[in-house]
Protein backbone atom coordinates (compact mmCIF):
# COMPACT_ATOMS: atom_id res chain seq x y z
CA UNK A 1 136.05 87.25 33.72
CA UNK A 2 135.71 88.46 36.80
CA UNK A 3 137.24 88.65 40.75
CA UNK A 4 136.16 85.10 41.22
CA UNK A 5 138.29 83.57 38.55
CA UNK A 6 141.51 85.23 40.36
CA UNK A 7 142.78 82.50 42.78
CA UNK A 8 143.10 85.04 45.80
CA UNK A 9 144.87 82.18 47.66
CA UNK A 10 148.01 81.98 44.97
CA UNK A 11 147.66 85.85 44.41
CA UNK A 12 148.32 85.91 48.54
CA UNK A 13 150.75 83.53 48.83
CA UNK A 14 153.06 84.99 45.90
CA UNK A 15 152.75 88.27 47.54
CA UNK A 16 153.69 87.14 51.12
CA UNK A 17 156.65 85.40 49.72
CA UNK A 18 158.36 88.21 47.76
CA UNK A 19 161.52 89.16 49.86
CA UNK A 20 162.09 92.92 50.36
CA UNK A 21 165.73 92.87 49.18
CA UNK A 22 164.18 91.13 45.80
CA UNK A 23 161.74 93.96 45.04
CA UNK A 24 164.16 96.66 46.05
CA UNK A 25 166.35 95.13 43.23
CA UNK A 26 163.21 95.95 41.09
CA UNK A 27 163.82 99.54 39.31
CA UNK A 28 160.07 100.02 38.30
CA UNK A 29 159.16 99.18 42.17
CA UNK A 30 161.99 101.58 43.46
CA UNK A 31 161.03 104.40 41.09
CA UNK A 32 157.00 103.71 42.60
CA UNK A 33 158.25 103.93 46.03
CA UNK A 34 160.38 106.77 45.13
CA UNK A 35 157.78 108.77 44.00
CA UNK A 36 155.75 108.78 47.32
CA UNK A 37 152.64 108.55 45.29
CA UNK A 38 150.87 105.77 46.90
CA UNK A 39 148.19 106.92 49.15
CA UNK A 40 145.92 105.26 52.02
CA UNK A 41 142.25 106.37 52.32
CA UNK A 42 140.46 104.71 55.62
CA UNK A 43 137.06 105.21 56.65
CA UNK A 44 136.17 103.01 59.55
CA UNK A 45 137.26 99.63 58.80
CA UNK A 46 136.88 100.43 55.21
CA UNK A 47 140.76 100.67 53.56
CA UNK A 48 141.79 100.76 50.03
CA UNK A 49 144.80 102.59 48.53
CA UNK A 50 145.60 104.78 44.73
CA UNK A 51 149.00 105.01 43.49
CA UNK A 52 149.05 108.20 41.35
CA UNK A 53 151.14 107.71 37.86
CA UNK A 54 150.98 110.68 35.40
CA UNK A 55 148.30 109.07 33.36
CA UNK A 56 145.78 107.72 35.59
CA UNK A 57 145.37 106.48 39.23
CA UNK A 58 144.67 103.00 40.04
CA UNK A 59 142.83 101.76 42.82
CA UNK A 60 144.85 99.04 45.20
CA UNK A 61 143.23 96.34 47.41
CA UNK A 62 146.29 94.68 49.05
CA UNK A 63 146.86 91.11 48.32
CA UNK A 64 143.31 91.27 46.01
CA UNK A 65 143.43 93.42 42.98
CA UNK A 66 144.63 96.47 41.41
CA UNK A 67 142.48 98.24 38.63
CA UNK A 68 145.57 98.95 36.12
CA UNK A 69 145.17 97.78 32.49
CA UNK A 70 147.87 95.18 33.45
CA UNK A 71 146.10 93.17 35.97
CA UNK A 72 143.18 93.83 34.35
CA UNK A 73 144.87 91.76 31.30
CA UNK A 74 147.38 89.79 32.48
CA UNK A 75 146.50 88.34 35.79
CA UNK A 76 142.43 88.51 35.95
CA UNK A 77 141.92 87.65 31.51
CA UNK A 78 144.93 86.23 30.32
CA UNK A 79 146.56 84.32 33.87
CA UNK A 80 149.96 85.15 32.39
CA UNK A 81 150.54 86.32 35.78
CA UNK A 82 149.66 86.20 39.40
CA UNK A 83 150.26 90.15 40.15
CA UNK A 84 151.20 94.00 38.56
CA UNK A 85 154.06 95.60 39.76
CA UNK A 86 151.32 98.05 41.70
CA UNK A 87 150.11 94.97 43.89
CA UNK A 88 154.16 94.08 44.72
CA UNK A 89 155.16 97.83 45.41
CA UNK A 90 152.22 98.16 47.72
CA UNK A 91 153.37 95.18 49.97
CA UNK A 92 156.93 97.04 50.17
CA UNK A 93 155.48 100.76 50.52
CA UNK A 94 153.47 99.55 53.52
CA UNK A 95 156.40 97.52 55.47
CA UNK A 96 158.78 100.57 54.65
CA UNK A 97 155.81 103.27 55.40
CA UNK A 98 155.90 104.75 52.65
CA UNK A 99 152.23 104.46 51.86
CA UNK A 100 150.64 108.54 52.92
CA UNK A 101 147.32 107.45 55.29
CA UNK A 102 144.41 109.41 55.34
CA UNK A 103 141.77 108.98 57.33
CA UNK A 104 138.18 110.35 56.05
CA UNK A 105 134.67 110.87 56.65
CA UNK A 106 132.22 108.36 54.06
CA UNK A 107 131.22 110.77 52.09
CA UNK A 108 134.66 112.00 51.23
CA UNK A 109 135.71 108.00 51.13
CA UNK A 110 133.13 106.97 48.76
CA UNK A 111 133.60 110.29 46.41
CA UNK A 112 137.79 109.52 45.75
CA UNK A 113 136.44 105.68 44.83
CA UNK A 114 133.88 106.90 42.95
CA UNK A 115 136.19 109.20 40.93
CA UNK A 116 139.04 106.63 40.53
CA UNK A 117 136.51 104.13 39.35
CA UNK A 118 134.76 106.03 37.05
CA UNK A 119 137.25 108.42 35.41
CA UNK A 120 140.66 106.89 36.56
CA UNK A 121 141.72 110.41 38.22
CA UNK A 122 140.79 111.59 41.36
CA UNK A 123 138.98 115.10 41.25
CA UNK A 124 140.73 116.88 44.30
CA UNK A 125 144.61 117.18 44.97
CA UNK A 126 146.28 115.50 47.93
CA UNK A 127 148.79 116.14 50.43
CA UNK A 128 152.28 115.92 48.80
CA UNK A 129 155.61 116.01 51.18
C-alpha cells in the first residue's frame, strides 16, 4: 500500500477535531510532550518534524503521516485506524509549543531526512533544554 490509499481528508479531519483537554487526558501523549523530544527542522518552505524515542526516531508530516511501525501497520496496511499517537501528540506539541524549531541550510535538511529514513536514528545530537 502506499500514501495514496490513506484518505488524507479523514486522517485531517480526525486530527482537527481532537480537543486538547482529550489528549492531555492521554498518558502516552503527556509522557511524549513531557519528554520535549519532538523536534522541527525547516528549510525554506520545506518543514517536517522527528520525535526521538529511545529506540528509533520517526519522521512526522503533520496531518499526513508518521513513519512508526504503527502507522505503518495500522492506519496505512491494516485501516484499523486513522492515526499513531505520534501524529495526535504533534497537533498538541505545536499548539502548546512544545515542538524545538530549527531552522537549516539544505544540505543539513536533506542529511537528518536522509538518516531518519534510512537508519531510523539521526547521526548528529540536537539541542536538548
Amino acid at each position: 500500500m502506499s500514501l495514496e490509499s490513506i484518505d488524507i481528508v479523514s486522517l485531517e479531519k480526525e486530527l482537527n477535531s481532537l480537543r486538547e483537554e482529550d489528549l492531555l487526558r492521554d498518558p502516552k501523549i503527556l509522557e511524549i510532550l513531557l519528554s520535549r523530544r519532538i523536534y522541527g527542522f525547516k528549510y525554506g518552505e520545506y518543514r517536517f518534524y522527528v520525535y526521538r524515542s529511545g529506540r528509533e526516531d520517526h519522521i512526522i508530516i503533520p496531518k499526513i503521516m508518521c513513519t512508526c511501525p504503527d502507522f505503518i501497520m495500522n492506519v496505512i496496511m491494516r485501516r484499523r485506524r486513522s492515526s499513531c499517537i505520534h501524529l495526535r501528540a504533534l497537533e498538541l506539541a505545536i499548539k502548546k509549543s512544545y515542538v524545538k524549531e530549527i531552522v537549516l541550510n539544505r544540505d543539513r535538511f536533506e542529511k537528518i531526512l536522509y538518516d531518519v529514513i534510512s537508519s531510523g536514528r539521526l547521526s548528529e545530537e540536537l539541542p536538548q533544554e
